[in-house]
N, C-alpha and C. Protein backbone atom coordinates (compact mmCIF):
# COMPACT_ATOMS: atom_id res chain seq x y z
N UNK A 1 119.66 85.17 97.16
CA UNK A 1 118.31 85.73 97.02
C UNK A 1 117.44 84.82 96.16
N UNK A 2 116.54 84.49 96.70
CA UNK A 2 115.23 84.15 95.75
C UNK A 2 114.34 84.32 94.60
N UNK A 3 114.27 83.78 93.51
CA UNK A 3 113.86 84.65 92.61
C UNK A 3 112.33 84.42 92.61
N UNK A 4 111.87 83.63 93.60
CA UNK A 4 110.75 84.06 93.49
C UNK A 4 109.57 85.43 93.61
N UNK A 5 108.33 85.02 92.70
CA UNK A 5 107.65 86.31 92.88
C UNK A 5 107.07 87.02 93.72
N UNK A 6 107.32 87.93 94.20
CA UNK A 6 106.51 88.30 95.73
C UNK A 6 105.01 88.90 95.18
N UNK A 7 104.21 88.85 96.13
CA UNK A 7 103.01 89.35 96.02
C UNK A 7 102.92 91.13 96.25
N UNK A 8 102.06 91.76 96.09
CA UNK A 8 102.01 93.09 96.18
C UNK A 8 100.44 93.03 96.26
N UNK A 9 99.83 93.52 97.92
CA UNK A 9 98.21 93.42 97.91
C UNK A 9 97.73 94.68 98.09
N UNK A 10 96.77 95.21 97.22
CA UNK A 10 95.96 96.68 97.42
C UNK A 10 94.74 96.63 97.96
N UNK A 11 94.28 97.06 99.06
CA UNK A 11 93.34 97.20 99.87
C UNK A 11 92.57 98.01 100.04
N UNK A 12 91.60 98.57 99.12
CA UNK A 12 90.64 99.95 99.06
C UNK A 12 89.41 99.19 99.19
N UNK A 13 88.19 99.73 100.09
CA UNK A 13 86.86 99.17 99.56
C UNK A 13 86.63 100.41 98.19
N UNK A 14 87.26 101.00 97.57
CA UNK A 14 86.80 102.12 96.37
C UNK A 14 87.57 100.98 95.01
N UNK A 15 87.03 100.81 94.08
CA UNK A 15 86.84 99.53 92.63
C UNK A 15 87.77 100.48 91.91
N UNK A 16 87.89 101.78 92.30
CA UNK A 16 88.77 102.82 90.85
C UNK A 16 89.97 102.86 91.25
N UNK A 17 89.89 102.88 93.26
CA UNK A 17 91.27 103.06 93.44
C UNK A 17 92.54 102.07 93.61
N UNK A 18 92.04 100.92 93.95
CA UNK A 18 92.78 99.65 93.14
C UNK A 18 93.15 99.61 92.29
N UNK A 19 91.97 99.91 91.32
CA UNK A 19 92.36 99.93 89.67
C UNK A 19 93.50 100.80 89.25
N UNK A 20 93.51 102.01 89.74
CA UNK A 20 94.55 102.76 89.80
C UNK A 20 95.62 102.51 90.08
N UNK A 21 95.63 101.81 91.33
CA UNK A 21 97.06 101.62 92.29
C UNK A 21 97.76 100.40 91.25
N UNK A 22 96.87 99.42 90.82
CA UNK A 22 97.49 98.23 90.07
C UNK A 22 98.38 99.03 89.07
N UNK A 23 97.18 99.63 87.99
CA UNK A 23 97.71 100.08 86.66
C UNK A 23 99.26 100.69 87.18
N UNK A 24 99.45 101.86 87.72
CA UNK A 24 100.44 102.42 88.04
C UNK A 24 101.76 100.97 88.42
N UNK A 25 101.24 100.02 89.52
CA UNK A 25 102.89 99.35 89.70
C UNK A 25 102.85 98.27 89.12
N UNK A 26 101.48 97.08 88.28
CA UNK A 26 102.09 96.19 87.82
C UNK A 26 102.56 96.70 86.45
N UNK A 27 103.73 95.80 86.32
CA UNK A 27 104.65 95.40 84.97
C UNK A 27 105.60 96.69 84.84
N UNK A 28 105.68 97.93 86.44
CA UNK A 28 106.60 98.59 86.46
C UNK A 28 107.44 98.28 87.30
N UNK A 29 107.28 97.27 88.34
CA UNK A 29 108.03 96.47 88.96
C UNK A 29 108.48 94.95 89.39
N UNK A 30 109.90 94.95 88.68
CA UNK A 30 110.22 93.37 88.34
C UNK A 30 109.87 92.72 89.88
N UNK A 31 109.30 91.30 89.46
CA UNK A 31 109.41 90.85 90.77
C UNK A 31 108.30 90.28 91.49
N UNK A 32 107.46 91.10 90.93
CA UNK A 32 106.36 91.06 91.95
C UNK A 32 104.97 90.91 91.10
N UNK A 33 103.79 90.22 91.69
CA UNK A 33 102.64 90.13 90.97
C UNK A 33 101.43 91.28 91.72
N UNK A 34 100.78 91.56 92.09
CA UNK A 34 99.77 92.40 92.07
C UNK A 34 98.54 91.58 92.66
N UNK A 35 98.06 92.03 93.53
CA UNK A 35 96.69 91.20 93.55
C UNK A 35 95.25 92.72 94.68
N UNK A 36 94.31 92.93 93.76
CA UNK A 36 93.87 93.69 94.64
C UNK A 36 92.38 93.06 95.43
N UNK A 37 91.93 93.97 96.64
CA UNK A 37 90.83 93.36 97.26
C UNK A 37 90.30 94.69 97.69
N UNK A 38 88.69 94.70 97.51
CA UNK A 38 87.85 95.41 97.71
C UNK A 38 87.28 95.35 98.99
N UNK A 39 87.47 94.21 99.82
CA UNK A 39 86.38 94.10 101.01
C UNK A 39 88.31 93.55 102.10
N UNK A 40 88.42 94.02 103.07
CA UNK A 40 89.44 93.96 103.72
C UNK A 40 89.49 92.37 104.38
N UNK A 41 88.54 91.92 104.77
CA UNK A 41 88.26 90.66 105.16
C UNK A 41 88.80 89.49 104.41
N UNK A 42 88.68 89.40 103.15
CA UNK A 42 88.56 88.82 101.96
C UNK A 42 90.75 88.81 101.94
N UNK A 43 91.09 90.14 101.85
CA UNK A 43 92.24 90.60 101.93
C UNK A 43 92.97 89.49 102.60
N UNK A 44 92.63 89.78 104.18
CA UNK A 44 93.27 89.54 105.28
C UNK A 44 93.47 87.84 104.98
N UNK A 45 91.96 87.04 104.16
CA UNK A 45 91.93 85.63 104.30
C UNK A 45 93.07 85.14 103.09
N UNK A 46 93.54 86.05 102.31
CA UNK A 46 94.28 85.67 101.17
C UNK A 46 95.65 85.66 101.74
N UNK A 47 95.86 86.53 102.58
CA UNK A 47 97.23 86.89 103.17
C UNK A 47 97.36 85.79 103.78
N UNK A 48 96.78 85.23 105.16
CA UNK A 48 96.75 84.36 105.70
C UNK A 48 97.24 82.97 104.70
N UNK A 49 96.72 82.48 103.87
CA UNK A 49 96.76 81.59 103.14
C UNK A 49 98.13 81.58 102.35
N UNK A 50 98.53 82.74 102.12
CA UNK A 50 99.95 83.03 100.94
C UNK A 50 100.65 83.89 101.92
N UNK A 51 100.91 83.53 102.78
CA UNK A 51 101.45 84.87 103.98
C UNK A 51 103.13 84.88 103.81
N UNK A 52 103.87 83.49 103.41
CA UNK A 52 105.28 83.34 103.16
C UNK A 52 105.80 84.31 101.69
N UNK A 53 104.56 84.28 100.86
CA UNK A 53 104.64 84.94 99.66
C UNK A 53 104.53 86.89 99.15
N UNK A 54 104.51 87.63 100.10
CA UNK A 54 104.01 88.62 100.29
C UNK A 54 105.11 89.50 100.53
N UNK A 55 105.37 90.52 99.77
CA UNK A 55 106.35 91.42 100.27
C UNK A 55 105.80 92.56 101.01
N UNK A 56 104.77 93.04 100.64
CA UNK A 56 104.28 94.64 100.44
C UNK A 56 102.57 94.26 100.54
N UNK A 57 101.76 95.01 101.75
CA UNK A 57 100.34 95.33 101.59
C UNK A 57 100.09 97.03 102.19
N UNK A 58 99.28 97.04 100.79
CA UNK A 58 98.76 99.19 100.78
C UNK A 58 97.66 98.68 100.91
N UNK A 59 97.14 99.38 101.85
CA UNK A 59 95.75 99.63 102.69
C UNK A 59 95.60 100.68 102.60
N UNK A 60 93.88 101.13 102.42
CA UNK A 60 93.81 102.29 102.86
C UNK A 60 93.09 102.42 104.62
N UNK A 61 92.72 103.30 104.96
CA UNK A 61 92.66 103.48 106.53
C UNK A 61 90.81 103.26 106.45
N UNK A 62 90.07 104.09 106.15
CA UNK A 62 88.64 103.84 106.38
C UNK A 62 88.20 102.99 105.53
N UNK A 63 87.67 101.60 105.68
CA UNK A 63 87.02 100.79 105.03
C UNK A 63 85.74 100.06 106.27
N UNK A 64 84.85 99.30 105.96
CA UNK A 64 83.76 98.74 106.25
C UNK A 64 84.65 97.42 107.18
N UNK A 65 83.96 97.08 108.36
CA UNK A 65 84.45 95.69 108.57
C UNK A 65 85.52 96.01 109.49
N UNK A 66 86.69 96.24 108.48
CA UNK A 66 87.66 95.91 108.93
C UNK A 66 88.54 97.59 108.64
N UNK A 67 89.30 98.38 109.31
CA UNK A 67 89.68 99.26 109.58
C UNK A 67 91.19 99.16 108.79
N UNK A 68 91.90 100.09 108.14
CA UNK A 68 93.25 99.58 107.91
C UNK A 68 94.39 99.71 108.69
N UNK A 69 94.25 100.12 109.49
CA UNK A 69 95.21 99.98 111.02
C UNK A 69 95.18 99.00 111.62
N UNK A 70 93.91 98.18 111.74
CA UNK A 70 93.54 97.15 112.20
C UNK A 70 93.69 95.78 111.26
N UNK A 71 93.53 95.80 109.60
CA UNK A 71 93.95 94.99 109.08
C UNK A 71 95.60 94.68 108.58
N UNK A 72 96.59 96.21 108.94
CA UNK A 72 97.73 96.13 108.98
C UNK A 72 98.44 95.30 110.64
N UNK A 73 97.78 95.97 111.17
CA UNK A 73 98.24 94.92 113.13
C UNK A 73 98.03 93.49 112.20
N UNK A 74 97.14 92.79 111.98
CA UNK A 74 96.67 91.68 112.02
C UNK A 74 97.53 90.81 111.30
N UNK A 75 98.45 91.73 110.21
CA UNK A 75 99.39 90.91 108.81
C UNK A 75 100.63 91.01 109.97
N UNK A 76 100.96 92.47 110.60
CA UNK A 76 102.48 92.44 110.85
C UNK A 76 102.24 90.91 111.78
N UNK A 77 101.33 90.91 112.38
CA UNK A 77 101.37 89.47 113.81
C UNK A 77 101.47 88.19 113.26
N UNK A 78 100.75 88.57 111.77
CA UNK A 78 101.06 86.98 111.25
C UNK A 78 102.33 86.73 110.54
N UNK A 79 102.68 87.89 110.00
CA UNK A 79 104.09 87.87 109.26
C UNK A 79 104.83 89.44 109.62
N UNK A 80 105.65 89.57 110.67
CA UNK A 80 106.25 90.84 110.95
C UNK A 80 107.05 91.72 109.61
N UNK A 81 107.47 90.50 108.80
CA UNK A 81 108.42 90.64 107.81
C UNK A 81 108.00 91.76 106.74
N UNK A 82 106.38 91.21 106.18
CA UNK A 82 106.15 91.87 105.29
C UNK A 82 106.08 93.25 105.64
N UNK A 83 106.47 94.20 104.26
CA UNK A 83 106.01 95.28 104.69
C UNK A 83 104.55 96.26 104.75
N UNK A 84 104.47 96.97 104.97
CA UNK A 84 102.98 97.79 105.08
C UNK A 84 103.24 99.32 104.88
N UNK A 85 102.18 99.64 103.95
CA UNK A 85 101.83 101.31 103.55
C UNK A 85 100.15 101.43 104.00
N UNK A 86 99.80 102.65 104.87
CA UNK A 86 98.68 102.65 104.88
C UNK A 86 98.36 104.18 104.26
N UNK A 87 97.37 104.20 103.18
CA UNK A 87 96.92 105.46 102.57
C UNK A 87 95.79 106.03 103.52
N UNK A 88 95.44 107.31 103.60
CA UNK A 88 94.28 107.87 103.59
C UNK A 88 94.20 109.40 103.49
N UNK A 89 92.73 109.95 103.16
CA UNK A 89 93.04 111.04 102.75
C UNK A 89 92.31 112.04 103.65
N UNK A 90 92.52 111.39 104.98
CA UNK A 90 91.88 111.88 105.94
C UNK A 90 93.14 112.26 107.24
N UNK A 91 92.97 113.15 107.97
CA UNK A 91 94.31 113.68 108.59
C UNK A 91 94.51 112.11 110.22
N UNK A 92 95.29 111.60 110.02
CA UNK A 92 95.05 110.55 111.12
C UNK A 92 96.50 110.99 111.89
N UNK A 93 97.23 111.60 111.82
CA UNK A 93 98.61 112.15 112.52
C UNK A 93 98.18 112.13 113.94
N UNK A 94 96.98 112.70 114.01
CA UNK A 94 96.90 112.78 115.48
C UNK A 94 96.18 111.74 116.07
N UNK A 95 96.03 111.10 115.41
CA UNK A 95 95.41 109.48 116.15
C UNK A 95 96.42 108.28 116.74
N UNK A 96 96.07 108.59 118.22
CA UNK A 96 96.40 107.90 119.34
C UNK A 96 97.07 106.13 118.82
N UNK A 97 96.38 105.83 117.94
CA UNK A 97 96.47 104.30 117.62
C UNK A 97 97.67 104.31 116.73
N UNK A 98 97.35 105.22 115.40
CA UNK A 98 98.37 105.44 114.38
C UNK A 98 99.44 105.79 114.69
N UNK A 99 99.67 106.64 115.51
CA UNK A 99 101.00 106.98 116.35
C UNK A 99 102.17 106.02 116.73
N UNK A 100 101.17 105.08 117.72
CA UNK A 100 101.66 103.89 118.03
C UNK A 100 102.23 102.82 116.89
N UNK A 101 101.37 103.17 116.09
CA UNK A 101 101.74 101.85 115.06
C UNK A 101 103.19 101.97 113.97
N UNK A 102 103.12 104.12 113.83
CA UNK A 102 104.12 104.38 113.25
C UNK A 102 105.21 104.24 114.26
N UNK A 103 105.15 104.16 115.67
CA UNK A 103 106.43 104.22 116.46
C UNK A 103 107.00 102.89 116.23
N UNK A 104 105.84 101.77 116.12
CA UNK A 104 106.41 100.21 116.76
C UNK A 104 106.70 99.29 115.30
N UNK A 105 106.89 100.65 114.39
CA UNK A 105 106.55 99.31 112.80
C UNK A 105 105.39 98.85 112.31
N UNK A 106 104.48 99.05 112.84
CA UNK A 106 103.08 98.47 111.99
C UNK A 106 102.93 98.64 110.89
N UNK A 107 103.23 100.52 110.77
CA UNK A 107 103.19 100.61 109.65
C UNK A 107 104.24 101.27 108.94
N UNK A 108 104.74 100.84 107.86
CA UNK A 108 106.36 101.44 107.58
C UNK A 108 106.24 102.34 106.24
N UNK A 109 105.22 102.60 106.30
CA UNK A 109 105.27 103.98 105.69
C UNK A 109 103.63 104.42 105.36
N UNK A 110 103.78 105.29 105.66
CA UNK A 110 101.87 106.56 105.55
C UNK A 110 101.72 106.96 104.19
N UNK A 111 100.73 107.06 103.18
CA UNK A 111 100.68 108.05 102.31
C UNK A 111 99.43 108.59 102.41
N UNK A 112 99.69 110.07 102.30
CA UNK A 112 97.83 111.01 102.16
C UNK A 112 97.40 110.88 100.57
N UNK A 113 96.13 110.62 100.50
CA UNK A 113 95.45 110.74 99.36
C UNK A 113 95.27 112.67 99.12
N UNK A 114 95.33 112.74 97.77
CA UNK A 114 95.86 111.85 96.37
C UNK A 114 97.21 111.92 96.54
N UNK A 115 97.45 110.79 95.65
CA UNK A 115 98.72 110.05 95.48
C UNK A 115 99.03 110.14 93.96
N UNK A 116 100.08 110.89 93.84
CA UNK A 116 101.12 111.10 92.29
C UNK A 116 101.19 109.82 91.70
N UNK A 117 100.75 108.93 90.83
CA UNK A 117 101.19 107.86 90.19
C UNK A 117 102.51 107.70 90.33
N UNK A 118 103.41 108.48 89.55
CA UNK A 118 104.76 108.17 89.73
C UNK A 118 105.16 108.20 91.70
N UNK A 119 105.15 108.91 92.20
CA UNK A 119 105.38 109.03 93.61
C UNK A 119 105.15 107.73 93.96
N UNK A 120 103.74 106.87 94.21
CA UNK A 120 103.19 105.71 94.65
C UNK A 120 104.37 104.59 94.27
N UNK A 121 104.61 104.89 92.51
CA UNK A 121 105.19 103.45 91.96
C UNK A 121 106.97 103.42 92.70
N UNK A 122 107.37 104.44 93.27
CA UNK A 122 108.74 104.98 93.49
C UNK A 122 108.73 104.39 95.12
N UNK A 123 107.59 104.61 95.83
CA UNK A 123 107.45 104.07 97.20
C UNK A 123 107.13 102.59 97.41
N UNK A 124 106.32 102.41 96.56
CA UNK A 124 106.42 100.48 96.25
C UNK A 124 107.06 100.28 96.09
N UNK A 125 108.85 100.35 94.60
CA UNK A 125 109.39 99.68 94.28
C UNK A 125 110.72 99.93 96.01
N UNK A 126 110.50 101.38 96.40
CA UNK A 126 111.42 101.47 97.10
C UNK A 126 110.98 100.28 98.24
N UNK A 127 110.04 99.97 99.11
CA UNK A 127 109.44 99.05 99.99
C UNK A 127 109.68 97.50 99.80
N UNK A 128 109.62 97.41 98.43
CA UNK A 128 109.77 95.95 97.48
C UNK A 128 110.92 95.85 98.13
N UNK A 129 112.07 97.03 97.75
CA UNK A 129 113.24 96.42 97.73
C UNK A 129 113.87 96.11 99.47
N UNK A 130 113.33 96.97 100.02
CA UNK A 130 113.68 97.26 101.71
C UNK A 130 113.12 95.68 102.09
N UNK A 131 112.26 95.67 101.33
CA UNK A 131 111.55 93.43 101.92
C UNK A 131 112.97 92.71 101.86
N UNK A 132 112.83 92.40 100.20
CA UNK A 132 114.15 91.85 99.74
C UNK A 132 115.51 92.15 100.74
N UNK A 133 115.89 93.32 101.44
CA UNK A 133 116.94 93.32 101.62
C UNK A 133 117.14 92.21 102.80
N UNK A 134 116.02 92.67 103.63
CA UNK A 134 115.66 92.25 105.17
C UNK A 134 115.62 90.81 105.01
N UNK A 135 115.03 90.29 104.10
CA UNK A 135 114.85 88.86 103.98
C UNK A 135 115.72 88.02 103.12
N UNK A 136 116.57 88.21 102.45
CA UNK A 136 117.95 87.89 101.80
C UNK A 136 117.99 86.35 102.38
């Protein structure tokens, strides 16, 4: 195994809920650095660039631009490996697209807003580690 640091990217266009999501998992999980983005675009161009480096990207689902179903397709195609959480606090179960994406892996795990601090940091570190195993 590698001891290098994996990345961990948070994807809200909302400035509090990043802030949130960081506070909660950096420096509670070894391993990994933190990096958040407000505009999904911006996201997607960082991934691209550090895409070997990346364990874990939380998206949320409604943002401007770029959609988080649509910015999760776009990471699994460039890197299948990493993994993906998409939040929202809007009911998407029955959406035709999301369906698909939970059947085929897009996205490997859903969370509804609000999100328990502890709960969130327990599903990251668990995801962190499911990367690590896969990629050994």
């Amino acid at each position: 195994m590698t001891s290098n640091i994996r990345i961990v990217s948070i994807v809200d266009d909302e400035l509090d809920i990043t802030q949130l999501y960081q506070d909660a998992i950096y420096g509670h999980i070894n391993g990994i650095s933190v990096v958040c983005f407000n505009n999904p675009v911006t996201a997607l161009e960082h991934f691209i660039e550090n895409k070997k480096e990346y364990a874990l990207v939380i998206s949320d689902l409604r943002m401007p631009n770029l959609n988080g179903l649509d910015l999760l397709s776009k990471i699994k195609i460039i890197n299948p490996n990493v993994r993906t959480i998409l939040v929202s606090a809007f009911n998407v179960k029955e959406d035709k697209v999301f369906q698909k994406y939970m059947k085929d892996g897009t996205i490997d795990l859903f969370i509804e807003k609000p999100i328990p601090i502890d709960w969130l940091r327990q599903k990251v570190r668990e995801q962190v580690e499911a990367y690590e195993k896969e990629n050994e």
